[in-house]
N, C-alpha and C. Protein backbone atom coordinates (compact mmCIF):
# COMPACT_ATOMS: atom_id res chain seq x y z
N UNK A 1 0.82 -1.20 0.00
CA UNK A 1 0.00 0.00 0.00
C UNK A 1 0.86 1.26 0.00
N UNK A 2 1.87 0.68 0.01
CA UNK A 2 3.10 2.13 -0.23
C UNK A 2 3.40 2.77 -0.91
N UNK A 3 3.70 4.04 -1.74
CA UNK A 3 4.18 4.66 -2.72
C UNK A 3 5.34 4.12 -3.30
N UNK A 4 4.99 3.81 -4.76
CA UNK A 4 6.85 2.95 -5.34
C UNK A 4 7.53 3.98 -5.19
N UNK A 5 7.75 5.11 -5.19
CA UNK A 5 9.05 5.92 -4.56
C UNK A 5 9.59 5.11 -3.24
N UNK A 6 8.77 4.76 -2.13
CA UNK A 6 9.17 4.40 -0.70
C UNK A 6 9.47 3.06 -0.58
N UNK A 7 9.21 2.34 -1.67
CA UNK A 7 8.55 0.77 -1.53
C UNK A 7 10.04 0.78 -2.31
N UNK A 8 11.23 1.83 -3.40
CA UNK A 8 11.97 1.47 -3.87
C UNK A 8 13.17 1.71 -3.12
N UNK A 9 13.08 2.29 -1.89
CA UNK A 9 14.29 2.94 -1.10
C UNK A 9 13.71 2.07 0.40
N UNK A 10 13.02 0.77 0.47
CA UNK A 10 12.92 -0.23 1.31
C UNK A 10 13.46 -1.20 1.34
N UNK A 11 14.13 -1.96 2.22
CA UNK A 11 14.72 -3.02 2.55
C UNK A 11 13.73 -4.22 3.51
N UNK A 12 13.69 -5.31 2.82
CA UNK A 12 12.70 -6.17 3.10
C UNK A 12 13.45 -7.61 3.73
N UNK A 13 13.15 -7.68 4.93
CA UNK A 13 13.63 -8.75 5.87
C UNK A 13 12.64 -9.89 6.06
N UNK A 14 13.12 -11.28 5.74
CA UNK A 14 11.73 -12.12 5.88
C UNK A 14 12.73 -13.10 7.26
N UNK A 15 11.36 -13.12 8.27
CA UNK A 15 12.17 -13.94 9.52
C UNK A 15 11.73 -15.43 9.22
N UNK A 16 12.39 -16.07 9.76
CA UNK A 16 11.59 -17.37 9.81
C UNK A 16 11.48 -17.92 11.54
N UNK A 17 10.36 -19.04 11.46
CA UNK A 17 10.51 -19.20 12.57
C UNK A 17 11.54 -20.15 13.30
N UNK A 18 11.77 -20.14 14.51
CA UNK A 18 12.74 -20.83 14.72
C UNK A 18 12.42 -21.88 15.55
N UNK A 19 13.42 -23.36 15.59
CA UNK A 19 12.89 -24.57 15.71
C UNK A 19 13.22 -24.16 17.44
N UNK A 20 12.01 -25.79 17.79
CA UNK A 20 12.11 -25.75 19.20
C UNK A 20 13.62 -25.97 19.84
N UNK A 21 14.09 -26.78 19.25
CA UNK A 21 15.49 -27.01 19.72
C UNK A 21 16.83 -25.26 20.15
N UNK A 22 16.32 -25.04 18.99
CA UNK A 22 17.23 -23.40 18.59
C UNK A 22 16.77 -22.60 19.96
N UNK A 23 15.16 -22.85 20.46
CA UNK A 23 14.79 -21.57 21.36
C UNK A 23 15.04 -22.81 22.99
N UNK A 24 14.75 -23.59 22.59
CA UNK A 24 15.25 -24.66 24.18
C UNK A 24 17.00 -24.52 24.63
N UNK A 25 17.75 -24.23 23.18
CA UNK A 25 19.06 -24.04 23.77
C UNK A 25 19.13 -22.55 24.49
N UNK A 26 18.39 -21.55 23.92
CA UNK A 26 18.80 -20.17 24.57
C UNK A 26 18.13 -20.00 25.92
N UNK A 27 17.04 -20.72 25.53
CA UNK A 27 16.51 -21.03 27.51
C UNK A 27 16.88 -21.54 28.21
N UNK A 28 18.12 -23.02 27.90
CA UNK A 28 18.90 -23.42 29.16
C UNK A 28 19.91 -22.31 29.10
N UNK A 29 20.35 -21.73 28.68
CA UNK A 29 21.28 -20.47 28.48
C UNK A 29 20.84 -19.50 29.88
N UNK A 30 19.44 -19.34 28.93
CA UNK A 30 19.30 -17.95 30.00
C UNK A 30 19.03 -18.77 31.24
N UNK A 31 18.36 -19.83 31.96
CA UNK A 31 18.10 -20.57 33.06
C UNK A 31 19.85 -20.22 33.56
N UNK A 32 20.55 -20.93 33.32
CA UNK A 32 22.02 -20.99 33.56
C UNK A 32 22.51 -19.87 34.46
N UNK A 33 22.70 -18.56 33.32
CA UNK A 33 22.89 -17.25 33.22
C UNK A 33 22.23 -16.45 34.99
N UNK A 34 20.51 -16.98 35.01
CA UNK A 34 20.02 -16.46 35.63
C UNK A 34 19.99 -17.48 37.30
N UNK A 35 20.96 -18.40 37.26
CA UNK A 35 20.60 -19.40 38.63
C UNK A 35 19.15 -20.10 38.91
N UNK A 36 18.93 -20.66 37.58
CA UNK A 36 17.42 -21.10 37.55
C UNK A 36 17.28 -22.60 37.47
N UNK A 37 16.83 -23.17 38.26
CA UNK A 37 17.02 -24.89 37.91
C UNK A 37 15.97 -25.42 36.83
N UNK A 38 15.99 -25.68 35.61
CA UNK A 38 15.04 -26.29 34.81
C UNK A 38 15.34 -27.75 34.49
N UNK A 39 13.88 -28.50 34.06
CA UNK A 39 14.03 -29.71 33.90
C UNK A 39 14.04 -30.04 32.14
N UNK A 40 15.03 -30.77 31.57
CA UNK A 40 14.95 -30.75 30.34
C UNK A 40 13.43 -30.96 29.75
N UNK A 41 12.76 -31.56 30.31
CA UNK A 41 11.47 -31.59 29.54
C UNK A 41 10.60 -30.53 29.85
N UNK A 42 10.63 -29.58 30.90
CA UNK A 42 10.26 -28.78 31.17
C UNK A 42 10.59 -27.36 29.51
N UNK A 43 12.04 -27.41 29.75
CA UNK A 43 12.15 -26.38 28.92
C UNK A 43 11.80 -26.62 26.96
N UNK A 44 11.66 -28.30 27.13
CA UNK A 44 11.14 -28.56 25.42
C UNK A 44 9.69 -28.22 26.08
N UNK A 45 9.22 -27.91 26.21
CA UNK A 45 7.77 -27.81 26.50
C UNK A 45 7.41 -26.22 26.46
N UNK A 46 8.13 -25.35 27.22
CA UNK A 46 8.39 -23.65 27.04
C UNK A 46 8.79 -23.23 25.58
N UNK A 47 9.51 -24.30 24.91
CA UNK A 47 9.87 -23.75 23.68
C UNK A 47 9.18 -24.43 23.00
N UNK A 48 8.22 -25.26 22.58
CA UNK A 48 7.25 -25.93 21.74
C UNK A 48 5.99 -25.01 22.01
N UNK A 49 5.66 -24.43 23.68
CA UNK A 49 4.44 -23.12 23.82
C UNK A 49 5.18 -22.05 22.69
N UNK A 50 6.13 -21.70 22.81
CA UNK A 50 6.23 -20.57 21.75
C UNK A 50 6.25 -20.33 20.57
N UNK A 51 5.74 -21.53 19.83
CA UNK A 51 5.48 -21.75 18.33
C UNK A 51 6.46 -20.69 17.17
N UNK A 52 8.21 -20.89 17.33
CA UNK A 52 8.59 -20.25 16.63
C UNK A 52 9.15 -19.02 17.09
N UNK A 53 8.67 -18.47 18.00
CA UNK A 53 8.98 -16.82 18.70
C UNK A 53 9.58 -16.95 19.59
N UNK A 54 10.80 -16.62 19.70
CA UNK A 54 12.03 -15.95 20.69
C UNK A 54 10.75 -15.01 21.97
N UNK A 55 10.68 -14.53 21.60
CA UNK A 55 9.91 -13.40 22.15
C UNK A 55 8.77 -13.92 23.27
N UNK A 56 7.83 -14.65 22.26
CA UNK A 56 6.94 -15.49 23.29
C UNK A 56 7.79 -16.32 23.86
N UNK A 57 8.86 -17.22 23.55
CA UNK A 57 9.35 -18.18 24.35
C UNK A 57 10.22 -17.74 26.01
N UNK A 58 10.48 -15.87 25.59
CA UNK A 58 11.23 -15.56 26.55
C UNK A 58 10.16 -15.41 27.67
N UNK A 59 8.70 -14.81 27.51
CA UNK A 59 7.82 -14.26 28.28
C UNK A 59 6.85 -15.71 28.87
N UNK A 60 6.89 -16.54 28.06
CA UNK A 60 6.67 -17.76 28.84
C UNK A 60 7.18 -18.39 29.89
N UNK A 61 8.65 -18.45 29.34
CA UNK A 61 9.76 -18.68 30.20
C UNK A 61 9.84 -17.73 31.50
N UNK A 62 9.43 -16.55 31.24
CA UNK A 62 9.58 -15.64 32.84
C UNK A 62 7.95 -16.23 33.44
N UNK A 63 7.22 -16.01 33.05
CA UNK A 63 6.17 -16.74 33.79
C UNK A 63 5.77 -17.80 34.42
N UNK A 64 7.02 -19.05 33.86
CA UNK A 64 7.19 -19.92 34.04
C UNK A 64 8.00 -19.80 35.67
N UNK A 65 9.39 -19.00 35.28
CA UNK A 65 9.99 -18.66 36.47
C UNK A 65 9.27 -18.33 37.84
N UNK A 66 9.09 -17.27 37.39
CA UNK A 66 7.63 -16.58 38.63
C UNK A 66 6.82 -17.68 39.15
N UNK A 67 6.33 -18.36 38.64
CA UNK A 67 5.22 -19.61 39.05
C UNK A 67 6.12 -20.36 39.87
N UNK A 68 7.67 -20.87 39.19
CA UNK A 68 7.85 -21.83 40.07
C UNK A 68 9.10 -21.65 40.81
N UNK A 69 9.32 -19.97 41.44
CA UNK A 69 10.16 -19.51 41.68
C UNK A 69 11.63 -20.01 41.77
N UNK A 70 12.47 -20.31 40.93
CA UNK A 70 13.42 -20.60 40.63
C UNK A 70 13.88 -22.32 40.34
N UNK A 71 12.75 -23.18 40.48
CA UNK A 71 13.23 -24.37 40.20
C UNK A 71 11.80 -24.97 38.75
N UNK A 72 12.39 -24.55 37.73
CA UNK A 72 11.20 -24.65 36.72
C UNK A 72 11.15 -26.51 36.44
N UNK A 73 9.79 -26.75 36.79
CA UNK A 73 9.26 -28.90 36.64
C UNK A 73 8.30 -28.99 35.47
N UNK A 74 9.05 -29.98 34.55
CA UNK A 74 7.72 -30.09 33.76
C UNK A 74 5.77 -30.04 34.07
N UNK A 75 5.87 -30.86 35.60
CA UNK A 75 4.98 -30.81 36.04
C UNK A 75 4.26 -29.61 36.54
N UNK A 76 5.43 -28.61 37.12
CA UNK A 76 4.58 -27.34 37.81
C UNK A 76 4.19 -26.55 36.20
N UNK A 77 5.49 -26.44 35.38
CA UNK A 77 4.70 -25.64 34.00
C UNK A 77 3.48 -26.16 33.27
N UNK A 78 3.29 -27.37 33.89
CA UNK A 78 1.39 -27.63 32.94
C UNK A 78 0.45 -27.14 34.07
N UNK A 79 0.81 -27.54 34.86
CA UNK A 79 -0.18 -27.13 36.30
C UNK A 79 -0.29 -25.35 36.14
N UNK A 80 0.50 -24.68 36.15
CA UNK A 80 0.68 -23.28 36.36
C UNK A 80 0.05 -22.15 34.78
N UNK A 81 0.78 -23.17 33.63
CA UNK A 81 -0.02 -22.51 32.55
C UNK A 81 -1.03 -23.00 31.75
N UNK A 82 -1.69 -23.87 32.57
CA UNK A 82 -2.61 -24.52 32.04
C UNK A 82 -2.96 -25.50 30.61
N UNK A 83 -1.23 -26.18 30.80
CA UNK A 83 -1.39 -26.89 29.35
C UNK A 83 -1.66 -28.62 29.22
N UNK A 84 -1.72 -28.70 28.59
CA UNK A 84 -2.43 -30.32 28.35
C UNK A 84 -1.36 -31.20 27.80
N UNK A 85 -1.11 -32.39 28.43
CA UNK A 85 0.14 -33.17 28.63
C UNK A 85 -0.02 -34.22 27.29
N UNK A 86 0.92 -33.58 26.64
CA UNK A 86 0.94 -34.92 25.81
C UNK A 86 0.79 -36.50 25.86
N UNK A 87 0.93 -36.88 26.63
CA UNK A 87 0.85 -37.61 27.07
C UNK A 87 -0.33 -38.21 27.26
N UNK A 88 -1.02 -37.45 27.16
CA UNK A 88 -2.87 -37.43 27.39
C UNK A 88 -2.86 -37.99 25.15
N UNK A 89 -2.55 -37.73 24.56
CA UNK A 89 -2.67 -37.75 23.09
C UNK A 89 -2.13 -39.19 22.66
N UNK A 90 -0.85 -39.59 23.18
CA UNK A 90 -0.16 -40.57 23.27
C UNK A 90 -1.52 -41.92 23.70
N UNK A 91 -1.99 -41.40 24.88
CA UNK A 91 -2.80 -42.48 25.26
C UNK A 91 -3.83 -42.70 24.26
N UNK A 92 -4.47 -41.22 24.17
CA UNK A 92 -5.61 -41.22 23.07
C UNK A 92 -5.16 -42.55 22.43
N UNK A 93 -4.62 -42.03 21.43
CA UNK A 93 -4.24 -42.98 20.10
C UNK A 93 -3.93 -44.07 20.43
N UNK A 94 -3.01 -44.96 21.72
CA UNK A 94 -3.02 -45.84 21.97
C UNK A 94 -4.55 -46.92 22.44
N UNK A 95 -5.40 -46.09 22.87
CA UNK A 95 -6.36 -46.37 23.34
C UNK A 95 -7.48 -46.96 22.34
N UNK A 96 -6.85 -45.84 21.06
CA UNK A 96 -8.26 -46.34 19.68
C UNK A 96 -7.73 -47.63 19.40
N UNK A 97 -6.35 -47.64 19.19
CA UNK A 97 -5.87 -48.27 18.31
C UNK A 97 -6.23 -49.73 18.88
N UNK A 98 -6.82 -49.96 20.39
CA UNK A 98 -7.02 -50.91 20.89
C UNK A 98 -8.69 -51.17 21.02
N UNK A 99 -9.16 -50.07 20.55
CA UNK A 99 -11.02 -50.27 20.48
C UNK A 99 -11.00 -50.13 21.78
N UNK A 100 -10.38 -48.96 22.62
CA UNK A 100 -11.31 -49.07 24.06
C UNK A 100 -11.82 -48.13 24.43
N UNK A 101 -13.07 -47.59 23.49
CA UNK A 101 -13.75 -46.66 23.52
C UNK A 101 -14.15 -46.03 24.82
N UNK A 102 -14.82 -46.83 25.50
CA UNK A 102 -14.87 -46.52 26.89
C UNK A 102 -13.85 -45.70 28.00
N UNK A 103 -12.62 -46.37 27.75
CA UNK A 103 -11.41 -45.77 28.24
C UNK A 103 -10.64 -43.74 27.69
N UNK A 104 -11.54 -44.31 26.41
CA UNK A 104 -11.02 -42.73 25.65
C UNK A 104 -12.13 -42.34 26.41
N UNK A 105 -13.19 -42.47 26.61
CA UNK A 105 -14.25 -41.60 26.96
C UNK A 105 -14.64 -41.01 28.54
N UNK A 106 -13.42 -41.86 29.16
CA UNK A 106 -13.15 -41.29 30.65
C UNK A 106 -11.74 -40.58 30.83
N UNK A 107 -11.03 -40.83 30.18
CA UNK A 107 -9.72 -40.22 29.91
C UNK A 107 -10.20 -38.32 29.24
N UNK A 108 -11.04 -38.65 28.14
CA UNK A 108 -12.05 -37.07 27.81
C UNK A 108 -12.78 -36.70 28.84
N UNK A 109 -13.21 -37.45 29.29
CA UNK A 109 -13.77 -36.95 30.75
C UNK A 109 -13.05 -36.03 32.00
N UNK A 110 -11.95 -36.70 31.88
CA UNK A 110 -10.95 -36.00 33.00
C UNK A 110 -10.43 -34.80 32.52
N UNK A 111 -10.22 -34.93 31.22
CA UNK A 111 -9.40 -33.83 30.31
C UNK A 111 -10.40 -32.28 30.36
N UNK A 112 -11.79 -32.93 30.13
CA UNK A 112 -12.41 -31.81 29.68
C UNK A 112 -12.84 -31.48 31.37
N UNK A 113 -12.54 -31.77 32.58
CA UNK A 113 -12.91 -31.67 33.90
C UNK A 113 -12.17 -30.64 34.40
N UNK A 114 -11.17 -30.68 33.90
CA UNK A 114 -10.26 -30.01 34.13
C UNK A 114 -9.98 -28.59 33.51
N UNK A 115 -11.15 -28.16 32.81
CA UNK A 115 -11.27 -27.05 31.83
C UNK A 115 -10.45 -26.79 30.53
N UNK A 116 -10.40 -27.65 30.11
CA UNK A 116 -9.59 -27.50 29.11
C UNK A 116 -10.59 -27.68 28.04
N UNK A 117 -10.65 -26.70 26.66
CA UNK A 117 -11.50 -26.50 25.57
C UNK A 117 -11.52 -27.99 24.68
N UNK A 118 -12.49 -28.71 24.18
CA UNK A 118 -12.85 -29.34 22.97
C UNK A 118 -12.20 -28.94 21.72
N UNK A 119 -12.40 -27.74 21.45
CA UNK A 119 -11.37 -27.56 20.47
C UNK A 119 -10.16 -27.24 20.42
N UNK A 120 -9.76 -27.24 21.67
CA UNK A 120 -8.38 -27.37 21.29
C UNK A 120 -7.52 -28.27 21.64
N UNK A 121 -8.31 -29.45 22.03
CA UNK A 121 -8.04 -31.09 22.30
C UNK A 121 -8.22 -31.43 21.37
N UNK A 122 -9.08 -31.18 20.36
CA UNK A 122 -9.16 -32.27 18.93
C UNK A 122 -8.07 -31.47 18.28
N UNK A 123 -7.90 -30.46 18.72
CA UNK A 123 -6.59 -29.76 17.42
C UNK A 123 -5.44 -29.72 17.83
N UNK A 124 -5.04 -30.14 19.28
CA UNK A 124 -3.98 -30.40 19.50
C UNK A 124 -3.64 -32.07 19.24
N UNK A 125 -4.62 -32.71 19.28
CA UNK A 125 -4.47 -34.49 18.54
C UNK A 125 -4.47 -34.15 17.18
N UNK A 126 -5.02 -33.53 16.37
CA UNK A 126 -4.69 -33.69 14.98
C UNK A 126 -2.90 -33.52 14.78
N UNK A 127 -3.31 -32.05 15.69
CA UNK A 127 -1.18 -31.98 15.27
C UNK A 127 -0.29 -33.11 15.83
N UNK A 128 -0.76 -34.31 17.23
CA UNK A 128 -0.10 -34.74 17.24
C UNK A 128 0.29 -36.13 16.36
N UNK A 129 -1.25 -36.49 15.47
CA UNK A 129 -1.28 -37.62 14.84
C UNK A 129 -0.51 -37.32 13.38
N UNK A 130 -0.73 -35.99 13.31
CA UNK A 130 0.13 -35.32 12.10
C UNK A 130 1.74 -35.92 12.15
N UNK A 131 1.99 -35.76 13.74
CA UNK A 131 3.62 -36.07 13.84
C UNK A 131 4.39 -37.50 14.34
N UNK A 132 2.93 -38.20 14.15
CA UNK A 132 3.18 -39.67 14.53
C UNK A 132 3.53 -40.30 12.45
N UNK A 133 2.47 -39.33 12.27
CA UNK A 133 2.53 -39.46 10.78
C UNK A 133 3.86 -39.18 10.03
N UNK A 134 4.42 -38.27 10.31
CA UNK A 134 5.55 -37.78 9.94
C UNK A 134 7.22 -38.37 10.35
N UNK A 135 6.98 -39.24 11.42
CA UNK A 135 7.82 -40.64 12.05
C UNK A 135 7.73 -41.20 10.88
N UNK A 136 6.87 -41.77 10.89
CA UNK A 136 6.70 -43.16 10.37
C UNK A 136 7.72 -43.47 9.18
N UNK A 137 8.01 -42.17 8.92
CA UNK A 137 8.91 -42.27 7.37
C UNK A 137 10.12 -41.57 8.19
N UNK A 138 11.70 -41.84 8.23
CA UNK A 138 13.04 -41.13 7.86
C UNK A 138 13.14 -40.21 7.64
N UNK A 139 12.48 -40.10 6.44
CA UNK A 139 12.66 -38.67 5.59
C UNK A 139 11.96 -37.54 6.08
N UNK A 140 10.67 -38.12 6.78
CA UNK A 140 10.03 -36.79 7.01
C UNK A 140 9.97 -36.66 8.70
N UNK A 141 11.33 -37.36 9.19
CA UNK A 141 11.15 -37.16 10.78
C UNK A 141 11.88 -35.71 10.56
N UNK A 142 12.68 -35.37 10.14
CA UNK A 142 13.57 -34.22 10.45
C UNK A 142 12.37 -33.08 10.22
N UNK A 143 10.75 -33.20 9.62
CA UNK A 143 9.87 -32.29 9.60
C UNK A 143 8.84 -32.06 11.31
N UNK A 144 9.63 -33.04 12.12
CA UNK A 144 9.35 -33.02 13.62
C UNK A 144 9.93 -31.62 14.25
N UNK A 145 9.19 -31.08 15.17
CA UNK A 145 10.08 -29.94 15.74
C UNK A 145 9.52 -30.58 17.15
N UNK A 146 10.55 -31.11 17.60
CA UNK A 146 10.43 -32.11 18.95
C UNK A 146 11.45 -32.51 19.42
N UNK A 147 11.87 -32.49 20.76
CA UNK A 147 13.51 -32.89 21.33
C UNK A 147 13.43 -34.46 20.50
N UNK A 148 14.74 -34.85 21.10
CA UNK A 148 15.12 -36.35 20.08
C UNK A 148 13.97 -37.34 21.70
N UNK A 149 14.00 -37.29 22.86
CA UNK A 149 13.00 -38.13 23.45
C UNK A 149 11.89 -38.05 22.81
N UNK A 150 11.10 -36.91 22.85
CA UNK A 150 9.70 -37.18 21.88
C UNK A 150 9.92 -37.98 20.80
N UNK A 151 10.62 -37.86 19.72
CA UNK A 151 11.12 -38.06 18.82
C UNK A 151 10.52 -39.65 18.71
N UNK A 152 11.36 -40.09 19.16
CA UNK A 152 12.02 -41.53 19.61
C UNK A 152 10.11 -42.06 20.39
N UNK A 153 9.59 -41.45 20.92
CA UNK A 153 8.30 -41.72 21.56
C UNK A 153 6.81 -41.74 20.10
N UNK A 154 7.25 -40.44 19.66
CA UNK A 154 6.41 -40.42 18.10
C UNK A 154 6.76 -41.88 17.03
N UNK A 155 8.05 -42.12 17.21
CA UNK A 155 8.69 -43.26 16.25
C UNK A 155 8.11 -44.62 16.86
N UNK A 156 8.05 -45.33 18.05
CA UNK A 156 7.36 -46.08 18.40
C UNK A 156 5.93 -46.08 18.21
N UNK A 157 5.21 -44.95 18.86
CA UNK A 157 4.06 -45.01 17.97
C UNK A 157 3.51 -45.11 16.74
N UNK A 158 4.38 -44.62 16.00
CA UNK A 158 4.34 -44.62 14.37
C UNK A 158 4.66 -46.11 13.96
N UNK A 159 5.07 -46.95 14.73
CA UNK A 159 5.08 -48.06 14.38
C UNK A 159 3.84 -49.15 14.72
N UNK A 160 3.30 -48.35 15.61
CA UNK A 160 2.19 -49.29 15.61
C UNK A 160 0.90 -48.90 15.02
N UNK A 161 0.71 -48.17 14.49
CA UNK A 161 -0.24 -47.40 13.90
C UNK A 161 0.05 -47.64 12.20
N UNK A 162 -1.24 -48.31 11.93
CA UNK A 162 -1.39 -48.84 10.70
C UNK A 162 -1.45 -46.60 9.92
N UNK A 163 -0.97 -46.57 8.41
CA UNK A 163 -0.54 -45.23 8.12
C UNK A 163 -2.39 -44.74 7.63
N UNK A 164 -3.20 -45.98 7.30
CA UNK A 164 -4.61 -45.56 6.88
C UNK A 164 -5.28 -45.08 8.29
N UNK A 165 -5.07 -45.65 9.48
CA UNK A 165 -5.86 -45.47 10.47
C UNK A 165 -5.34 -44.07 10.59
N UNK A 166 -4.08 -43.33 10.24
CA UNK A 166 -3.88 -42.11 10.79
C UNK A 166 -4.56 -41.13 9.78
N UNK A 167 -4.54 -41.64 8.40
CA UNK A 167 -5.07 -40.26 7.78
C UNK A 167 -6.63 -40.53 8.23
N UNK A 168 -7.03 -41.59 8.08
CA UNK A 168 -8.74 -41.05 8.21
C UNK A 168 -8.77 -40.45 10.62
N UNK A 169 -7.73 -40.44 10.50
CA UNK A 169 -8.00 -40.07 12.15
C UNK A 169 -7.69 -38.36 11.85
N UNK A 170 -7.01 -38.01 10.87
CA UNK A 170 -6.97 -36.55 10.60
C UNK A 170 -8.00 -36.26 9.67
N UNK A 171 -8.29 -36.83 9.09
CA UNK A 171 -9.53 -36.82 8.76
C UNK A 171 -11.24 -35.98 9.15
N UNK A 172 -11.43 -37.56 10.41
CA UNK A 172 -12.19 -37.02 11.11
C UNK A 172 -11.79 -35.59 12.35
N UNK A 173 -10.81 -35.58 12.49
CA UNK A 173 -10.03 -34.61 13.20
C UNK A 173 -10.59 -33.21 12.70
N UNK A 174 -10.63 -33.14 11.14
CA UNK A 174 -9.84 -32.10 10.59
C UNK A 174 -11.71 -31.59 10.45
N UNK A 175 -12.57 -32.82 10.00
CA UNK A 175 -14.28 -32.51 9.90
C UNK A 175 -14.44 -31.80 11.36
N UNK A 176 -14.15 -32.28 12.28
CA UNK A 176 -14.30 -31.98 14.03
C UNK A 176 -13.62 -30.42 13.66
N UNK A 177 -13.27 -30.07 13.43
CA UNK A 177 -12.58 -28.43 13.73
C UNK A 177 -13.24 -27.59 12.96
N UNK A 178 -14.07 -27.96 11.46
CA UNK A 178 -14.54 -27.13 10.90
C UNK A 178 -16.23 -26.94 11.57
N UNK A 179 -16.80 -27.77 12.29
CA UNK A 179 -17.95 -28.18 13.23
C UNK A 179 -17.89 -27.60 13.98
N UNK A 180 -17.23 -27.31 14.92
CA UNK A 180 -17.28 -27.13 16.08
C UNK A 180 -17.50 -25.71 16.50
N UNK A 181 -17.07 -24.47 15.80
CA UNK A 181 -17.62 -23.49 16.00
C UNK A 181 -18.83 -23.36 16.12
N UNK A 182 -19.79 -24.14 15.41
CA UNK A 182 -21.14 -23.75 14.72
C UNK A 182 -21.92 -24.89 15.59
N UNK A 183 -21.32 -25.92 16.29
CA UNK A 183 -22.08 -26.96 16.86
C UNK A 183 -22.62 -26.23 18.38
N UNK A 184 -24.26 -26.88 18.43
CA UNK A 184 -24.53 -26.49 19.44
C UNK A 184 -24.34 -27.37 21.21
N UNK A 185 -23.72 -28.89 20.45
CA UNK A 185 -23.39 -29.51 21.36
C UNK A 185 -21.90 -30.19 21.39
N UNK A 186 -21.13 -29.04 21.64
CA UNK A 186 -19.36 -29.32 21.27
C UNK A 186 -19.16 -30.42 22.11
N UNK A 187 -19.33 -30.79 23.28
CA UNK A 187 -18.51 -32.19 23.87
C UNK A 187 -19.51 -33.06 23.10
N UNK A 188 -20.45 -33.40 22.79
CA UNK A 188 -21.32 -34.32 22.42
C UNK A 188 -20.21 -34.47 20.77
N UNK A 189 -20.03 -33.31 20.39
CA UNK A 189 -18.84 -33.47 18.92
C UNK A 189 -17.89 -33.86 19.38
N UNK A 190 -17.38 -33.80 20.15
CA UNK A 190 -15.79 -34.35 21.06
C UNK A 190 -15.69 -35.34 20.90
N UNK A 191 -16.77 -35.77 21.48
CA UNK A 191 -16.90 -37.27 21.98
C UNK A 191 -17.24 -38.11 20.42
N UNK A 192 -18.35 -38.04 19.68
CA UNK A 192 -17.91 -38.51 18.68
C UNK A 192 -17.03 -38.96 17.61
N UNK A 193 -16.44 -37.76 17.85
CA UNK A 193 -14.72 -37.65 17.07
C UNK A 193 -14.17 -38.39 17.78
């Protein structure tokens, strides 16, 4: 929307974002720097919240601090910023993959007890079945932005997961996200999905 006079005497910078690993090293840095005790999974977890941004990853990271005044636990940073444990996704999928419907449906139970949104449980499982998906092949693990433990945790799963059961699970995933704004009974959509 600029005048080509201004638009020709401009210099144009494109950032990219940066991987979790790149912003987990400058946070054990600054932890270090600042006499802060962090737990390695703690800090892949501060730098996977910051999707790319230095910036958010630093202001997470101080909030993180503050909460758990100087000794940062994977456990106190889900408790404190209210995030949802992978681990909870891991089961998911282990759970279909075994038909124990019932079991997913008290495991959603606890999840959603705990206030945590429908939509952003089915959209945080799409991204993670996305990256079970993305194991499964060599080539497209290095498209993981995940310490090498996750890594190695996505790769086991990816092995047991037939590759059809995952696309139609993003699939229905992906129908569940375009629904759900407009649905008048979102856990009743949860739960279906």
């Amino acid at each position: 929307k600029a005048p080509a006079p201004i638009l020709s005497r401009c210099q144009r910078f494109a950032f990219k974002r940066l991987r979790a690993e790149e912003i987990a090293s400058r946070l054990n840095f600054i932890a270090y720097q600042e006499h802060i005790e962090i737990e390695p999974e703690a800090v892949n977890l501060l730098a996977r919240l910051a999707d790319g941004g230095m910036r958010d990853a630093l202001s997470v990271f101080d909030q993180a601090a503050s909460f758990c005044q100087g000794n940062i636990t994977y456990d106190k940073v889900l408790e404190d910023l209210n995030v949802l444990d992978v681990d909870n996704y891991f089961k998911i999928v282990d759970l279909s993959l075994e038909n124990k419907v019932g079991d997913v449906m008290v495991l959603l139970n606890s999840i959603l007890a705990k206030g945590f949104d429908g939509g952003l449980l089915t959209n945080g499982l799409a991204s993670h079945i996305r990256n079970v998906l993305m194991a499964k092949d060599a080539q497209t693990l290095s498209l993981l932005d995940a310490s090498e433990q996750q890594r190695q945790k996505y790769q086991q799963q990816a092995q047991k997961c037939p590759t059809k059961f995952l696309y139609q699970a993003l699939k229905i995933l992906n129908r569940c996200d375009v629904n759900y704004r407009q649905s008048s009974n979102k856990r009743l959509l949860v739960e279906l999905t």
